[in-house]
Each structure stands twice: as C-alpha cells, then as structure tokens.
PDB file of N, CA and C in Angstrom:
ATOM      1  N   UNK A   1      36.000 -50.040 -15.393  1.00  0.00           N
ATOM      2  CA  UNK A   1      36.581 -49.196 -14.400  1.00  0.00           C
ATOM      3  C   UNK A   1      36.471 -47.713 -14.689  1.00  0.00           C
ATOM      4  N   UNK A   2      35.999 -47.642 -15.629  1.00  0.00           N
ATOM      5  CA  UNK A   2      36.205 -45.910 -16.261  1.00  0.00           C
ATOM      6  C   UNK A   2      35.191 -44.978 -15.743  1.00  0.00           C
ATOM      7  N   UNK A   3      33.543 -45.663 -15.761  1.00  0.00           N
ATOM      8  CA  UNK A   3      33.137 -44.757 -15.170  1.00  0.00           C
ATOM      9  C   UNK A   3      32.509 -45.330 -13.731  1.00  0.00           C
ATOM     10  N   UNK A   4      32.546 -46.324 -13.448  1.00  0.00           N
ATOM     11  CA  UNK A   4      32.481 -46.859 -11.986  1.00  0.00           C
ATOM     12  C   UNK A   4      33.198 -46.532 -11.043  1.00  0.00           C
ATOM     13  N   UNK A   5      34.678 -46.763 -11.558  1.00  0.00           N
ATOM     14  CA  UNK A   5      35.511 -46.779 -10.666  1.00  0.00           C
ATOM     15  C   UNK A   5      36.477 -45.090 -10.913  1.00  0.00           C
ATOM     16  N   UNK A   6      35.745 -44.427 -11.969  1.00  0.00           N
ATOM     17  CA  UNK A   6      36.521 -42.860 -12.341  1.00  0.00           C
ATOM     18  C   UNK A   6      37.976 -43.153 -12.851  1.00  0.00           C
ATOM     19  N   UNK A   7      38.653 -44.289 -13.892  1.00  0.00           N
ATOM     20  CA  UNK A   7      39.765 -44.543 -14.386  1.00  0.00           C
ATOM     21  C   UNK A   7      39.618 -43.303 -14.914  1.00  0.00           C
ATOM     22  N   UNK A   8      40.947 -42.848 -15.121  1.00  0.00           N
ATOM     23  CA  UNK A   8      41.598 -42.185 -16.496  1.00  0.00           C
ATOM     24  C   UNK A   8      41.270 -42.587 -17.480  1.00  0.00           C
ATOM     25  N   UNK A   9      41.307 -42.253 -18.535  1.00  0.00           N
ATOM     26  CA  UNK A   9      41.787 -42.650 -20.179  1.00  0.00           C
ATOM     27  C   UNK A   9      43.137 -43.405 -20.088  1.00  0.00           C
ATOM     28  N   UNK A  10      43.983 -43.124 -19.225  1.00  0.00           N
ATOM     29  CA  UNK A  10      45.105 -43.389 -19.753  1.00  0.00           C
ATOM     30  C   UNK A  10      45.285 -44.625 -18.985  1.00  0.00           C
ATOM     31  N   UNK A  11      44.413 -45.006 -17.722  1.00  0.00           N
ATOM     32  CA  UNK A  11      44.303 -45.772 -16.891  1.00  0.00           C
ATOM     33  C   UNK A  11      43.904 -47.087 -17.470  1.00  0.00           C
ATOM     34  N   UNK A  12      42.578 -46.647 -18.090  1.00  0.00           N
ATOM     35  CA  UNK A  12      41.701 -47.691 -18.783  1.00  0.00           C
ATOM     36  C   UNK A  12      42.580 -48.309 -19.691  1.00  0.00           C
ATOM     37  N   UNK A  13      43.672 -47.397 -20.880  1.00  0.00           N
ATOM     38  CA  UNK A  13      43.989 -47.821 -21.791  1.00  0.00           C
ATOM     39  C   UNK A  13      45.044 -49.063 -21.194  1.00  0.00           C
ATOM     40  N   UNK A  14      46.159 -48.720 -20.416  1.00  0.00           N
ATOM     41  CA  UNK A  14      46.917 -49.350 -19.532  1.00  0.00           C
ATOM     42  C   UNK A  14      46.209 -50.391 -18.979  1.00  0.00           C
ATOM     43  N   UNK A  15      45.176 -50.824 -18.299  1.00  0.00           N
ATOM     44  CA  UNK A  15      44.387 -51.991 -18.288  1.00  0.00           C
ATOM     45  C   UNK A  15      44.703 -52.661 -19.562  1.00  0.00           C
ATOM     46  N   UNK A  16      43.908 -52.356 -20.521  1.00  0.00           N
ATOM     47  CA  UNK A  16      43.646 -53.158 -21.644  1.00  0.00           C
ATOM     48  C   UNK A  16      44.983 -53.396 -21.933  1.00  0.00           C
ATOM     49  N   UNK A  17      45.825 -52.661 -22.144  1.00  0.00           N
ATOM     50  CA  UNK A  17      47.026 -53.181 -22.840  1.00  0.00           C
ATOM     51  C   UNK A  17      47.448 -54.157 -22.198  1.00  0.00           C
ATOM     52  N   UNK A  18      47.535 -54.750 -20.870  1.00  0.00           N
ATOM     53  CA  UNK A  18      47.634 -55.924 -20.004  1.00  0.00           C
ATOM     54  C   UNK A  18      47.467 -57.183 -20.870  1.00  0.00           C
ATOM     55  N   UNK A  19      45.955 -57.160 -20.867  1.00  0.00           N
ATOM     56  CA  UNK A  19      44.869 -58.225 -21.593  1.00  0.00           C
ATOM     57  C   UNK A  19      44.866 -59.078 -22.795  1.00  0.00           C
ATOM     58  N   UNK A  20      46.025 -57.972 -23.065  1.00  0.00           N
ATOM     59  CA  UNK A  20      46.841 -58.403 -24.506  1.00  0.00           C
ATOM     60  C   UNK A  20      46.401 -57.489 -25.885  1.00  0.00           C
ATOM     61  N   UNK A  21      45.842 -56.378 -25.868  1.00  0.00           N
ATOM     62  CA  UNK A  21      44.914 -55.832 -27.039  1.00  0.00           C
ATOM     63  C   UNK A  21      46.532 -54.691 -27.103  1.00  0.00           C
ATOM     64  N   UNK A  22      46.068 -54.810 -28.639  1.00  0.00           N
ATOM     65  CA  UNK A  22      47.199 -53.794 -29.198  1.00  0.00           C
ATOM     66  C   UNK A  22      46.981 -52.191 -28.413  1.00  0.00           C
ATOM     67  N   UNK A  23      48.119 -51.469 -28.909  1.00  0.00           N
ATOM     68  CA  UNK A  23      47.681 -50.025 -28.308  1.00  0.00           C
ATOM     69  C   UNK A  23      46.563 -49.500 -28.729  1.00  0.00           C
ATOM     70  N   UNK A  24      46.905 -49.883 -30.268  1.00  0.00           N
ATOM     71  CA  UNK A  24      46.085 -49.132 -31.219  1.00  0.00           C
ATOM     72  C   UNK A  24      44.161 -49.848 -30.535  1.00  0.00           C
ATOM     73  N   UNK A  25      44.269 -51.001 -30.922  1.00  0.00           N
ATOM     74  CA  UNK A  25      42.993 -51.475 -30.138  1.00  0.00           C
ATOM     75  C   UNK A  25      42.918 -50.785 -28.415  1.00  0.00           C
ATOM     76  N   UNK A  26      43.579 -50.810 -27.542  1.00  0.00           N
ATOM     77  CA  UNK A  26      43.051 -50.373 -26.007  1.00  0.00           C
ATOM     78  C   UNK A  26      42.575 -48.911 -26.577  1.00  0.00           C
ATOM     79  N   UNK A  27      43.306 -48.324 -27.189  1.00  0.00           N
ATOM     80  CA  UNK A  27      43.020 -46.922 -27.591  1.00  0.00           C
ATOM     81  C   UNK A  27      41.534 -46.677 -28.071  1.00  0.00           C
ATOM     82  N   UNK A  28      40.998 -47.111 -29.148  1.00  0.00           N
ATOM     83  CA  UNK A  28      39.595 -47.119 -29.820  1.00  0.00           C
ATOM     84  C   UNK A  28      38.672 -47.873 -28.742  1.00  0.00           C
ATOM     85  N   UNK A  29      39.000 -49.024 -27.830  1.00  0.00           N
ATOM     86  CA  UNK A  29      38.336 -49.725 -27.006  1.00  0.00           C
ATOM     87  C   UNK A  29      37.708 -48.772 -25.944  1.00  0.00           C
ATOM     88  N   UNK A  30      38.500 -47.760 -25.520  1.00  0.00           N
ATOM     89  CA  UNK A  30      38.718 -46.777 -24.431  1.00  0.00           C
ATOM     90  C   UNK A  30      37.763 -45.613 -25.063  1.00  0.00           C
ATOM     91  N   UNK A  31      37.924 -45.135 -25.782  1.00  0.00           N
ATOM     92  CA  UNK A  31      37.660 -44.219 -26.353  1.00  0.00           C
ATOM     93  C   UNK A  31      36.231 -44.460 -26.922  1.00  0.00           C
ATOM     94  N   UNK A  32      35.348 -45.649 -27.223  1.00  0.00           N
ATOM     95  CA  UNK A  32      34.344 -46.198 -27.734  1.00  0.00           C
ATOM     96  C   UNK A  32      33.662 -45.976 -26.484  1.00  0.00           C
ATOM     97  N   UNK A  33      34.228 -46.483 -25.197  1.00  0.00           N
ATOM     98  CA  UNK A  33      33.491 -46.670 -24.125  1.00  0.00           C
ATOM     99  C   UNK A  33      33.564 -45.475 -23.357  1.00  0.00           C
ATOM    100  N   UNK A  34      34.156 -44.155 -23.593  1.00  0.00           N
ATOM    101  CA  UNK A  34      34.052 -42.728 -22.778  1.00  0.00           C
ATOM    102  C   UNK A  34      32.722 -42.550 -23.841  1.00  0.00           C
ATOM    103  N   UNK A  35      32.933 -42.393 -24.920  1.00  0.00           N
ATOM    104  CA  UNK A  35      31.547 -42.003 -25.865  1.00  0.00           C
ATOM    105  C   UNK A  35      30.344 -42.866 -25.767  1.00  0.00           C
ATOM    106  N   UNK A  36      30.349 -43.784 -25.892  1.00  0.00           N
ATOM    107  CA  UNK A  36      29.037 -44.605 -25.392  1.00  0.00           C
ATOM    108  C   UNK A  36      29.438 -45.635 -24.139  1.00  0.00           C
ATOM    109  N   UNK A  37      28.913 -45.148 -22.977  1.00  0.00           N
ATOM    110  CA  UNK A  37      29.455 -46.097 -21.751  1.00  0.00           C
ATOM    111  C   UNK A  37      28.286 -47.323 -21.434  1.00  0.00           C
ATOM    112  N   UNK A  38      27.394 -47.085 -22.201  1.00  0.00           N
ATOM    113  CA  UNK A  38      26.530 -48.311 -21.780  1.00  0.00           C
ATOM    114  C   UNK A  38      26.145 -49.373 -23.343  1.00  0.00           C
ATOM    115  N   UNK A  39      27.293 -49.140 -23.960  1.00  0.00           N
ATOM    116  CA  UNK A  39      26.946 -50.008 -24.925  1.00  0.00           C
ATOM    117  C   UNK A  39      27.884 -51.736 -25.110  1.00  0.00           C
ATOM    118  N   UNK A  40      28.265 -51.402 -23.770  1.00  0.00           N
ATOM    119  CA  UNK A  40      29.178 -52.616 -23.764  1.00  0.00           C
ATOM    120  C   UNK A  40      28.094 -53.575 -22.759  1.00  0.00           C
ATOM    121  N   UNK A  41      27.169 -53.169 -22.209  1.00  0.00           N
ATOM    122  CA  UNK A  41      26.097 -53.881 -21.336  1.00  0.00           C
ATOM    123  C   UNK A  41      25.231 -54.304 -22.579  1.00  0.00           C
ATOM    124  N   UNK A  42      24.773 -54.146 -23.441  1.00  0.00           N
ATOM    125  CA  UNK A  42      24.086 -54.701 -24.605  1.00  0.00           C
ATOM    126  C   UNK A  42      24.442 -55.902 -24.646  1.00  0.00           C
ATOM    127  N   UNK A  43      25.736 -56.259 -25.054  1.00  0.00           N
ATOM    128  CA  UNK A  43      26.185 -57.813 -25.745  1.00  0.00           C
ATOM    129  C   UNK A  43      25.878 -58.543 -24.312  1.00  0.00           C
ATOM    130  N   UNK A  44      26.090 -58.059 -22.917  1.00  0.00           N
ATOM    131  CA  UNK A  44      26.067 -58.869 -21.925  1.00  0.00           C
ATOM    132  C   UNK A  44      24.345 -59.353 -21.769  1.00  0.00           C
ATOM    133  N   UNK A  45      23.646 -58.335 -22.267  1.00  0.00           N
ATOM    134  CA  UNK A  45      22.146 -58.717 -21.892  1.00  0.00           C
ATOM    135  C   UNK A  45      21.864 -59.244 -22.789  1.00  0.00           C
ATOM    136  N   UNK A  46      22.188 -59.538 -24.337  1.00  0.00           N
ATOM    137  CA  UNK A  46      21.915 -60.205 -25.363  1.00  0.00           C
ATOM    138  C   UNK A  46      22.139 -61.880 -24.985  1.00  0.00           C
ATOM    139  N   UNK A  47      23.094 -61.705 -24.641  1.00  0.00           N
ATOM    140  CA  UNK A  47      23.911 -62.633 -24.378  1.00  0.00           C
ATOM    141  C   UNK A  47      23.002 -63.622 -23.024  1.00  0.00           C
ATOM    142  N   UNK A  48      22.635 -62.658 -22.170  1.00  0.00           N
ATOM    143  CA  UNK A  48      21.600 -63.622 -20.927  1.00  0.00           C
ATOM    144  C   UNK A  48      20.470 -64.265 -21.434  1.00  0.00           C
ATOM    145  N   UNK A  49      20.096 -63.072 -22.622  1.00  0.00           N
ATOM    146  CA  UNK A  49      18.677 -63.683 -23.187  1.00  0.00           C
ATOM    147  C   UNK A  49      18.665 -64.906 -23.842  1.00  0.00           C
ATOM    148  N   UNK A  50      19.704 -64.966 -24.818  1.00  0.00           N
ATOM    149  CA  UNK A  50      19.636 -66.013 -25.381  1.00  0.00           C
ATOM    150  C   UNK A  50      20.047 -67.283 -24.952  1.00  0.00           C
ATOM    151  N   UNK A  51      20.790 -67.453 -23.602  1.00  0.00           N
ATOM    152  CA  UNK A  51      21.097 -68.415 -22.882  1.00  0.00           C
ATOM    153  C   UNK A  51      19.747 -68.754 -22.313  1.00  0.00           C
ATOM    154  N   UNK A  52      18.956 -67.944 -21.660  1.00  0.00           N
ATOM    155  CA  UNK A  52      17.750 -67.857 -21.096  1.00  0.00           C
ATOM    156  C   UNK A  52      16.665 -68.824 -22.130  1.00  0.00           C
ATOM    157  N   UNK A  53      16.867 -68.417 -23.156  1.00  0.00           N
ATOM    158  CA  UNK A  53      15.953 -68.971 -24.284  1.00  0.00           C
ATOM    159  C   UNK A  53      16.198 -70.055 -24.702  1.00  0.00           C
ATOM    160  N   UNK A  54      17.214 -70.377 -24.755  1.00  0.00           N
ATOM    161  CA  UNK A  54      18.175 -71.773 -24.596  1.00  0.00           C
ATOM    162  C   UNK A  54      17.699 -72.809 -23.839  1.00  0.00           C
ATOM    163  N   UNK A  55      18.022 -72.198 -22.731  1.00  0.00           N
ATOM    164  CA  UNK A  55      17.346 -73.467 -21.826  1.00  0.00           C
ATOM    165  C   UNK A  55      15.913 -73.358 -21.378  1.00  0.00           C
ATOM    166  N   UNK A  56      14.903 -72.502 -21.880  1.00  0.00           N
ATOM    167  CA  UNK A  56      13.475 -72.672 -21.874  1.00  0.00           C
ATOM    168  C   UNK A  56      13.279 -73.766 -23.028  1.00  0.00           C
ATOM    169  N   UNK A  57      13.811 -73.687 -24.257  1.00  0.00           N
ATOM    170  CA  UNK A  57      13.106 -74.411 -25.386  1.00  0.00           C
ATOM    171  C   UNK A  57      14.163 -75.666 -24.970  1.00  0.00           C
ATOM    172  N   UNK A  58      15.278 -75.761 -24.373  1.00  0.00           N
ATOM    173  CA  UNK A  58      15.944 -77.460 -24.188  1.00  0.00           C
ATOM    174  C   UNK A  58      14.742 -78.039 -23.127  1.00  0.00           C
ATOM    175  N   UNK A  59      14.615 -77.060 -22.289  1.00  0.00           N
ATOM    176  CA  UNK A  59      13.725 -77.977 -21.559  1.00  0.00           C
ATOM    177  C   UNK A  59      12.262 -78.297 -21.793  1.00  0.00           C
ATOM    178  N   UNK A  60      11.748 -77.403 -22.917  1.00  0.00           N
ATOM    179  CA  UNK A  60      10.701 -77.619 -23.462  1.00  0.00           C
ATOM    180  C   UNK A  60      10.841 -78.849 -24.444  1.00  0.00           C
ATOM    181  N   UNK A  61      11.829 -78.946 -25.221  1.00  0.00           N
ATOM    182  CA  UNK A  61      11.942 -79.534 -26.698  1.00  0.00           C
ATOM    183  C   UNK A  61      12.633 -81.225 -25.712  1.00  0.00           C
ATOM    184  N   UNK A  62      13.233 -80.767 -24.695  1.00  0.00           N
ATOM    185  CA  UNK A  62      13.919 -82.428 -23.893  1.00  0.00           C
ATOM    186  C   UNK A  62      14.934 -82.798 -25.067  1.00  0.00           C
ATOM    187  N   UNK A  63      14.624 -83.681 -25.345  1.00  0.00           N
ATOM    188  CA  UNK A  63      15.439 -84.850 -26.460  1.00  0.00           C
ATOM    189  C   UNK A  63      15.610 -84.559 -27.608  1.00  0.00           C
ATOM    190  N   UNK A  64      14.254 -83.735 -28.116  1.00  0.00           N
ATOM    191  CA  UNK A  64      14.351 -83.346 -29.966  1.00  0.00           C
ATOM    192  C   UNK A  64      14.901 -81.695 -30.275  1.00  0.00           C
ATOM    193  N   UNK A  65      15.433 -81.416 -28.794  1.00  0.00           N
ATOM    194  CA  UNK A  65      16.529 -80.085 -28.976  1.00  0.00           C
ATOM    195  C   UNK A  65      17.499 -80.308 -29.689  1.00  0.00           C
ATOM    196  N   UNK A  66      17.453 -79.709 -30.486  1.00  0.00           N
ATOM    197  CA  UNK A  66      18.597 -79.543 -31.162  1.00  0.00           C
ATOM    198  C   UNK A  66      19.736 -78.366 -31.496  1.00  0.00           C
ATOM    199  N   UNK A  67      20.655 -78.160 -30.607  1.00  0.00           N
ATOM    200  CA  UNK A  67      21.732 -76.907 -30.563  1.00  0.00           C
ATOM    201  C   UNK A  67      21.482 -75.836 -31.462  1.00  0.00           C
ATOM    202  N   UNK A  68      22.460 -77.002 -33.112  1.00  0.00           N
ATOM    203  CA  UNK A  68      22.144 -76.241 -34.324  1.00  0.00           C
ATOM    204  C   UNK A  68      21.462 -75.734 -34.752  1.00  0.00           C
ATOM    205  N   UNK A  69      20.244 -76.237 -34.562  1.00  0.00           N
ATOM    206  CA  UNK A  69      18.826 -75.613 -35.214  1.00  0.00           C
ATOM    207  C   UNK A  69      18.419 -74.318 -34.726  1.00  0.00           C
ATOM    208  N   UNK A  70      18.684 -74.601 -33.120  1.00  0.00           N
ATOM    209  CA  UNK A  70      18.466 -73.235 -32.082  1.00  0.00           C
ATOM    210  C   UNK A  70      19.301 -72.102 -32.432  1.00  0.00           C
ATOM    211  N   UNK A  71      20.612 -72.445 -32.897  1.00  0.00           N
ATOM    212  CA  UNK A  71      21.827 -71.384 -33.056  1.00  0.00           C
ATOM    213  C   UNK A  71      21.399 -70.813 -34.441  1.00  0.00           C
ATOM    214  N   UNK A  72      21.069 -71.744 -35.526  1.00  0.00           N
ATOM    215  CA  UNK A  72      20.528 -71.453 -36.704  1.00  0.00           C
ATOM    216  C   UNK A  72      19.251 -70.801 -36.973  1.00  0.00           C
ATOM    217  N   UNK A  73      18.412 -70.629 -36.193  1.00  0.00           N
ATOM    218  CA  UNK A  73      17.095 -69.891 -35.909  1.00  0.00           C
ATOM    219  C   UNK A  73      17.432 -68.599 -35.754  1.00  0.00           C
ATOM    220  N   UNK A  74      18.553 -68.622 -34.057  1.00  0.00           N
ATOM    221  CA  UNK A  74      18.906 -66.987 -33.417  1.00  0.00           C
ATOM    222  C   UNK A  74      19.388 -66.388 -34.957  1.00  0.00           C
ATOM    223  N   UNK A  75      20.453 -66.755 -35.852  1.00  0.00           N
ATOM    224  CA  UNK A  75      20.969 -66.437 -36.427  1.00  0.00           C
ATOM    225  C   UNK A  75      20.155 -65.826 -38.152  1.00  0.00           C
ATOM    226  N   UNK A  76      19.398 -66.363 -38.324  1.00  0.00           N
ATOM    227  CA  UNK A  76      18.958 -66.577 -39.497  1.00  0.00           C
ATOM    228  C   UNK A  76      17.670 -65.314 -39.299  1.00  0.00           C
ATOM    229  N   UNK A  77      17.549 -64.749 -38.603  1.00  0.00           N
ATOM    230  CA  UNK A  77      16.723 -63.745 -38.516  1.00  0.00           C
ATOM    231  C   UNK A  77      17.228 -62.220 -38.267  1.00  0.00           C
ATOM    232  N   UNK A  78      18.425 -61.974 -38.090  1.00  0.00           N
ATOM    233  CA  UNK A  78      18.868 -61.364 -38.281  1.00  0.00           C
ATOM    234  C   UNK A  78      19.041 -60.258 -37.299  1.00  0.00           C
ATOM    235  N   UNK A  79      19.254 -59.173 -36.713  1.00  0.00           N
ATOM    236  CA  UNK A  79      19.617 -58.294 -35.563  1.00  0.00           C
ATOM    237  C   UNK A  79      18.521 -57.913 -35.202  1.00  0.00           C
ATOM    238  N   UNK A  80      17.644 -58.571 -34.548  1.00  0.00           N
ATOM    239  CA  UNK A  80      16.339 -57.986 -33.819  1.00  0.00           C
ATOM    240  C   UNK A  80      16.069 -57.779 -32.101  1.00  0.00           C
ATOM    241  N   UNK A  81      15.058 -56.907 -31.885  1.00  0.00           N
ATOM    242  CA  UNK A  81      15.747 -56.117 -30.584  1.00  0.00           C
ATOM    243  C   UNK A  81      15.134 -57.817 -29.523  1.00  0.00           C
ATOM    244  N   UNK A  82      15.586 -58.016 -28.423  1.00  0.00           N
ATOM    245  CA  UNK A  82      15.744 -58.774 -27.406  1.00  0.00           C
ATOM    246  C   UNK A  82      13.626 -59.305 -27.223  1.00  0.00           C
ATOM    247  N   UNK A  83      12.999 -58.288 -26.855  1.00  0.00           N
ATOM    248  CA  UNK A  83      11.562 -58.597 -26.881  1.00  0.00           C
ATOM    249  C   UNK A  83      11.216 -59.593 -27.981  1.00  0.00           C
ATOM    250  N   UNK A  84      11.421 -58.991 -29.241  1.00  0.00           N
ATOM    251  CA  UNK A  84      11.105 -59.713 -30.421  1.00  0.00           C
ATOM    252  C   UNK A  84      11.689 -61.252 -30.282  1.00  0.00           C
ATOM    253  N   UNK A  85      12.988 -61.393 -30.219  1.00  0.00           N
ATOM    254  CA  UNK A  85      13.342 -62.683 -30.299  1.00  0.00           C
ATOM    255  C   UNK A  85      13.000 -63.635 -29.244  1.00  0.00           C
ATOM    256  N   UNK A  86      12.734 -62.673 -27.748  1.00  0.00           N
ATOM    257  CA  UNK A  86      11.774 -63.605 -26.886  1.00  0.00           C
ATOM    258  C   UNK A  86      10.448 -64.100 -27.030  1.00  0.00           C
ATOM    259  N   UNK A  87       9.958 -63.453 -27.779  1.00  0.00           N
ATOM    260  CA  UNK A  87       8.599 -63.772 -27.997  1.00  0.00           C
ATOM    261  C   UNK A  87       8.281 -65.003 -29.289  1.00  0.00           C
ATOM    262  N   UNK A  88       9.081 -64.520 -30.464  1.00  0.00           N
ATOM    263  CA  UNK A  88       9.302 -65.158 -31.397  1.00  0.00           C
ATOM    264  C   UNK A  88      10.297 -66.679 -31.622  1.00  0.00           C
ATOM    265  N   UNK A  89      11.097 -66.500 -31.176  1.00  0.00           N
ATOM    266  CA  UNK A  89      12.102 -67.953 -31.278  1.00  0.00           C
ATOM    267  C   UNK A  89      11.492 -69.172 -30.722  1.00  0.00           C
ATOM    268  N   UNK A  90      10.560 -69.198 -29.936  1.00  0.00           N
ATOM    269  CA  UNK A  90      10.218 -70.356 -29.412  1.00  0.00           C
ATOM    270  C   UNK A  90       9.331 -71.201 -30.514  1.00  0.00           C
ATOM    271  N   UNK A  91       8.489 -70.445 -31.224  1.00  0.00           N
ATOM    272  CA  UNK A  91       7.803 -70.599 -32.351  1.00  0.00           C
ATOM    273  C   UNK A  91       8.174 -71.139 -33.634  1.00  0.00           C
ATOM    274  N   UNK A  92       9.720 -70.204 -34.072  1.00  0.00           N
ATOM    275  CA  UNK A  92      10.822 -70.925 -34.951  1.00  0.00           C
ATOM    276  C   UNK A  92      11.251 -71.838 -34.919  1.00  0.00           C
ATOM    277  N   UNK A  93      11.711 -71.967 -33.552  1.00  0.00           N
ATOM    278  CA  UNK A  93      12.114 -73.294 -33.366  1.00  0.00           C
ATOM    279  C   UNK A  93      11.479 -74.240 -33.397  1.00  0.00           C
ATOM    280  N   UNK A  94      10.064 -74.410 -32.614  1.00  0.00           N
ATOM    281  CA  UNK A  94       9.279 -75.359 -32.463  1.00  0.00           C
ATOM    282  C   UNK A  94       8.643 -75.651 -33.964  1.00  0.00           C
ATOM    283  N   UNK A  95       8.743 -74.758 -34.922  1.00  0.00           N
ATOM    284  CA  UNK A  95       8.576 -74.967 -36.215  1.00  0.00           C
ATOM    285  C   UNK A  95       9.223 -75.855 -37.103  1.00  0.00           C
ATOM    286  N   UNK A  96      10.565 -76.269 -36.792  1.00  0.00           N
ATOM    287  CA  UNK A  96      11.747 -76.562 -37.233  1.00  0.00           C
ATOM    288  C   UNK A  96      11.905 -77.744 -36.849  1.00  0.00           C
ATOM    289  N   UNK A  97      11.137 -77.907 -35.621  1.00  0.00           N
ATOM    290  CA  UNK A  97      11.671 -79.667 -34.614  1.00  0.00           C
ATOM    291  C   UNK A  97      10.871 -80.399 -35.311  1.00  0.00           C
TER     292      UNK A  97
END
C-alpha cells in the first residue's frame, strides 16, 4: 500500500501491526520497503519460478519425480540469479533421477 496506494509510514506501520508483527518488526518492515520498494517482488518472482520448474520437471520426470530431490537440488546450489537456475536445474535433477 505504500507506494501504490501513497500509505504513510505511519499507515503502513499500523497495517502491519494488525497482522500480528511486533512494532519493532512493522517498523524495520516499513522502513526496508520506503528504501528498497521493489525488493519485496523478488521472493514473489523467485518463488513463481521455482513452482514453474516444479511442475515442468514433475511432468517431465511423471513417476520418478521426486519432491526431495527437486527441493534438494534448488537448495544445494546455492543463491543463484533466476535465468541460471532455469536453465540449469532441469539437468541436476535429471542427473539425480
């Protein structure tokens, strides 16, 4: 709501405190997101990709998918940007099955 909708600071913080987050947390939450406002869209697009990738290799792999292995792949390589792990994970994995 902060910069879509032009909240306050004090607006935003008052949201969050709703949600259940301490003051002290709405406070740094608020304040993270006036200083970087598009870094809370990251985890959401991380987050599509790897669902995305998910169900390319379940439906590639069918039966010999295996969750763990998939979760253990994303994981085991460590913070790499979104291209890389699209290109690459299918390979890991299919390495692994």
């Amino acid at each position: 709501g902060m910069h879509g909708l032009r909240w306050s600071r004090q607006r935003s913080i008052d949201f969050l405190l709703k949600t259940g987050l301490s003051e002290t947390d709405a406070v740094i939450e608020t304040d993270r997101y006036i200083a970087w406002p598009g870094q809370a869209l990251t985890y959401k697009l991380g987050q599509r990709e790897i669902e995305r990738l998910r169900a390319e290799i379940a439906n590639r792999d069918r039966d010999r998918f295996d969750l763990r292995e998939f979760h253990d792949q994303v994981l085991a390589h460590g913070s790499l940007p979104l291209a890389t792990l699209a290109r690459e994970l299918p390979t890991w994995v299919a390495a692994t099955a």
